[in-house]
Protein backbone atom coordinates (compact mmCIF):
# COMPACT_ATOMS: atom_id res chain seq x y z
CA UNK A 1 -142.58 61.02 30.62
CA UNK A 2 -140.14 63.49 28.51
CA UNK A 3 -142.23 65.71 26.83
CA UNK A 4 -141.37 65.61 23.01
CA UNK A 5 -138.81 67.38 21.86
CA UNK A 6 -138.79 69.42 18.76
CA UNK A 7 -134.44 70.31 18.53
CA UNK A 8 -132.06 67.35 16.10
CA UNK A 9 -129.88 65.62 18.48
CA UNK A 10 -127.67 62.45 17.90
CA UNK A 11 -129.46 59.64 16.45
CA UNK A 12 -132.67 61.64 16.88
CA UNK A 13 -132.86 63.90 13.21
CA UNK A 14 -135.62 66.60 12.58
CA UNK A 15 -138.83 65.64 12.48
CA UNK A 16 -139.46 66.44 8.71
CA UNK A 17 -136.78 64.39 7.65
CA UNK A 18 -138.00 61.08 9.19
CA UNK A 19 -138.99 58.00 7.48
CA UNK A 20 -142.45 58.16 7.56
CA UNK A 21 -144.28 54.92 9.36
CA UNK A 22 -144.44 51.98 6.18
CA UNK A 23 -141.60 53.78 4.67
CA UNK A 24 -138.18 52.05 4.11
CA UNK A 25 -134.77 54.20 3.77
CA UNK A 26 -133.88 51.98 0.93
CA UNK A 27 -137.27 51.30 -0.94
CA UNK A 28 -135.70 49.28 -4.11
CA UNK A 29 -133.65 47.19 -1.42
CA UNK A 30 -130.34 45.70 -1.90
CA UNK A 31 -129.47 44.82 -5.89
CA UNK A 32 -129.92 41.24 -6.61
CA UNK A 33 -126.74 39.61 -6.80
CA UNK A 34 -126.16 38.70 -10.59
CA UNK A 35 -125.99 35.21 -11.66
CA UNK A 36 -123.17 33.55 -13.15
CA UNK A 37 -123.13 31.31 -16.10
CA UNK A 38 -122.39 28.20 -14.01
CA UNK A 39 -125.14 29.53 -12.13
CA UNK A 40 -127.09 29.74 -14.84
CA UNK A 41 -126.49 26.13 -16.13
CA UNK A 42 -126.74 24.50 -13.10
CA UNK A 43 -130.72 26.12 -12.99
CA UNK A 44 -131.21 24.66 -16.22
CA UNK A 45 -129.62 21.49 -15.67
CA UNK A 46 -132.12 20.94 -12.83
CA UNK A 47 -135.23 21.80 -15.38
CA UNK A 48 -137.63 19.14 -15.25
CA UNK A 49 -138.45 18.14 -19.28
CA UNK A 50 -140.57 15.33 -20.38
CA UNK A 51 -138.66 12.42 -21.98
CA UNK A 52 -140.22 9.95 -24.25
CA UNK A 53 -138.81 6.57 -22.91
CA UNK A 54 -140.14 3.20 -25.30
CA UNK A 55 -144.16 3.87 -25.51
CA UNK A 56 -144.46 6.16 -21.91
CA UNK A 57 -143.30 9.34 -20.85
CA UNK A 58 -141.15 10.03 -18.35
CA UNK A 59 -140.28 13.21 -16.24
CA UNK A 60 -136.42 13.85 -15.05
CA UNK A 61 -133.73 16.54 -15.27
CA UNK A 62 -132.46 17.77 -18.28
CA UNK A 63 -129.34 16.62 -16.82
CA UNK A 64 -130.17 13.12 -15.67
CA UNK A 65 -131.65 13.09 -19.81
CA UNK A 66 -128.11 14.14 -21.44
CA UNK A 67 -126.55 11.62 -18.85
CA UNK A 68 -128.47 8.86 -19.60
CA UNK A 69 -127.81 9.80 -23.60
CA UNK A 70 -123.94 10.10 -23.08
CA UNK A 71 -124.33 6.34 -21.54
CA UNK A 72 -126.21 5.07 -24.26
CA UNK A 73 -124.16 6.37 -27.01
CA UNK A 74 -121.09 5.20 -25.36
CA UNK A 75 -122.37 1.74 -25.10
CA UNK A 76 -122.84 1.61 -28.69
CA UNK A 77 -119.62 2.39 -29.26
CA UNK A 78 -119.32 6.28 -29.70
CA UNK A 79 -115.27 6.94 -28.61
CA UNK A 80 -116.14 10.05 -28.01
CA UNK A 81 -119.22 9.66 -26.03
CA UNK A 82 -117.16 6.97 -23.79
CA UNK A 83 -114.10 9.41 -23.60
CA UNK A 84 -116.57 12.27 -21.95
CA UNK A 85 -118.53 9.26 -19.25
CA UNK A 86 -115.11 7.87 -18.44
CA UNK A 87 -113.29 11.44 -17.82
CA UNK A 88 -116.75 12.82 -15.60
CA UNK A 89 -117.13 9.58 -13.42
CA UNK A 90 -113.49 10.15 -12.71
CA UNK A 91 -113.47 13.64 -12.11
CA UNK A 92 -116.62 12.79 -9.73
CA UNK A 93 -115.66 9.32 -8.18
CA UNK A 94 -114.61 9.31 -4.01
CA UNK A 95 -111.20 10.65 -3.55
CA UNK A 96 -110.96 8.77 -0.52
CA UNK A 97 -111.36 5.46 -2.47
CA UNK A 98 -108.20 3.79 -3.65
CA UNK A 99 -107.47 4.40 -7.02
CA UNK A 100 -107.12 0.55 -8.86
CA UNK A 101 -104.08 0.45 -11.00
CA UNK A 102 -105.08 -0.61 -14.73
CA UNK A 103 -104.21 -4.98 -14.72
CA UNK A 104 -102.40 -6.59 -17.91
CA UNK A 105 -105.93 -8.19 -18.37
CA UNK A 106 -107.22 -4.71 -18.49
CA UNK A 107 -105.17 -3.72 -21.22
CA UNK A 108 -105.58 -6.07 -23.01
CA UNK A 109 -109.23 -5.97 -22.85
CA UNK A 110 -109.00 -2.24 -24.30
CA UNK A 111 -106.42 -3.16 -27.04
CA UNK A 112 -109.06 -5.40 -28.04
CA UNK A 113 -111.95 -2.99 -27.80
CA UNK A 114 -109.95 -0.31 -30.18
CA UNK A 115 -108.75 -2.65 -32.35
CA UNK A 116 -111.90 -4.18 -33.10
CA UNK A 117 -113.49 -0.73 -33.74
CA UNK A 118 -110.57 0.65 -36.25
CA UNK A 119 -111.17 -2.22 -38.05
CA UNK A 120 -115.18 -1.82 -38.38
CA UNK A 121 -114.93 1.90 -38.66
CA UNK A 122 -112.32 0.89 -41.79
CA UNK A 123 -114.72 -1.49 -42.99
CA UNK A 124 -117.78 1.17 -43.00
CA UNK A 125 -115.91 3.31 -44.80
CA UNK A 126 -114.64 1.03 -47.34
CA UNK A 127 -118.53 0.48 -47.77
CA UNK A 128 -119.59 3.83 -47.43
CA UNK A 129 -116.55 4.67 -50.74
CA UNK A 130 -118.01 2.01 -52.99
CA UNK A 131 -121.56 2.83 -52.56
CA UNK A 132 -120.29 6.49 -53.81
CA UNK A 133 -118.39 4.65 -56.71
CA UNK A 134 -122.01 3.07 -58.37
């Protein structure tokens, strides 16, 4: 056995400036890497809220709760609601499926659907102006 030696070499500095035994060279450790704000969202997206569904409560995702809000709206009838679901199941649907192309049937089905809902959104405000009148 070498007998300790007192002199600073290479890789072997002077005693009194050693780390001490339990003591770290960097005590506060490396800065925590700051979040960003899709971070952020994402982390409170996946909060678990209670959600009153009929007469029982229900537990989910404060995501799965603003999805399942955006559907209902846009089934009754909220353009904008259905413009949102329609552009985020698209922008999330399988890339690798083959994209349908839109039939005549199709379009006529939607010509339908907006006309139908210009002329009850005129209506309700036809009603909504003569209520104001009395």
């Amino acid at each position: 056995m070498k007998p300790e030696s007192k002199s600073a070499s290479y890789r072997n500095p002077p005693e009194h400036s050693r780390f001490k035994p339990g003591q770290s060279g960097n005590p506060l450790g490396r800065p925590k890497k700051r979040k960003s704000v899709a971070d952020e969202l994402n982390e409170e997206l996946n909060v678990v809220i209670p959600v009153r569904e009929g007469t029982r409560t229900i537990e989910m995702t404060k995501a799965r709760a603003i999805a399942r809000e955006l559907l209902r709206l846009a089934i009754g009838g909220d353009l904008r609601a259905a413009t949102i679901v329609v552009s985020c199941a698209g922008r999330l649907s399988n890339s690798d499926e083959p994209i349908q192309e839109t039939t005549p049937d199709d379009v006529a089905l939607i010509d339908d659907f907006v006309e139908r809902e210009i002329r009850r959104r005129a209506a309700d405000s036809k009603s909504e102006d003569q209520s104001h009148e009395k």
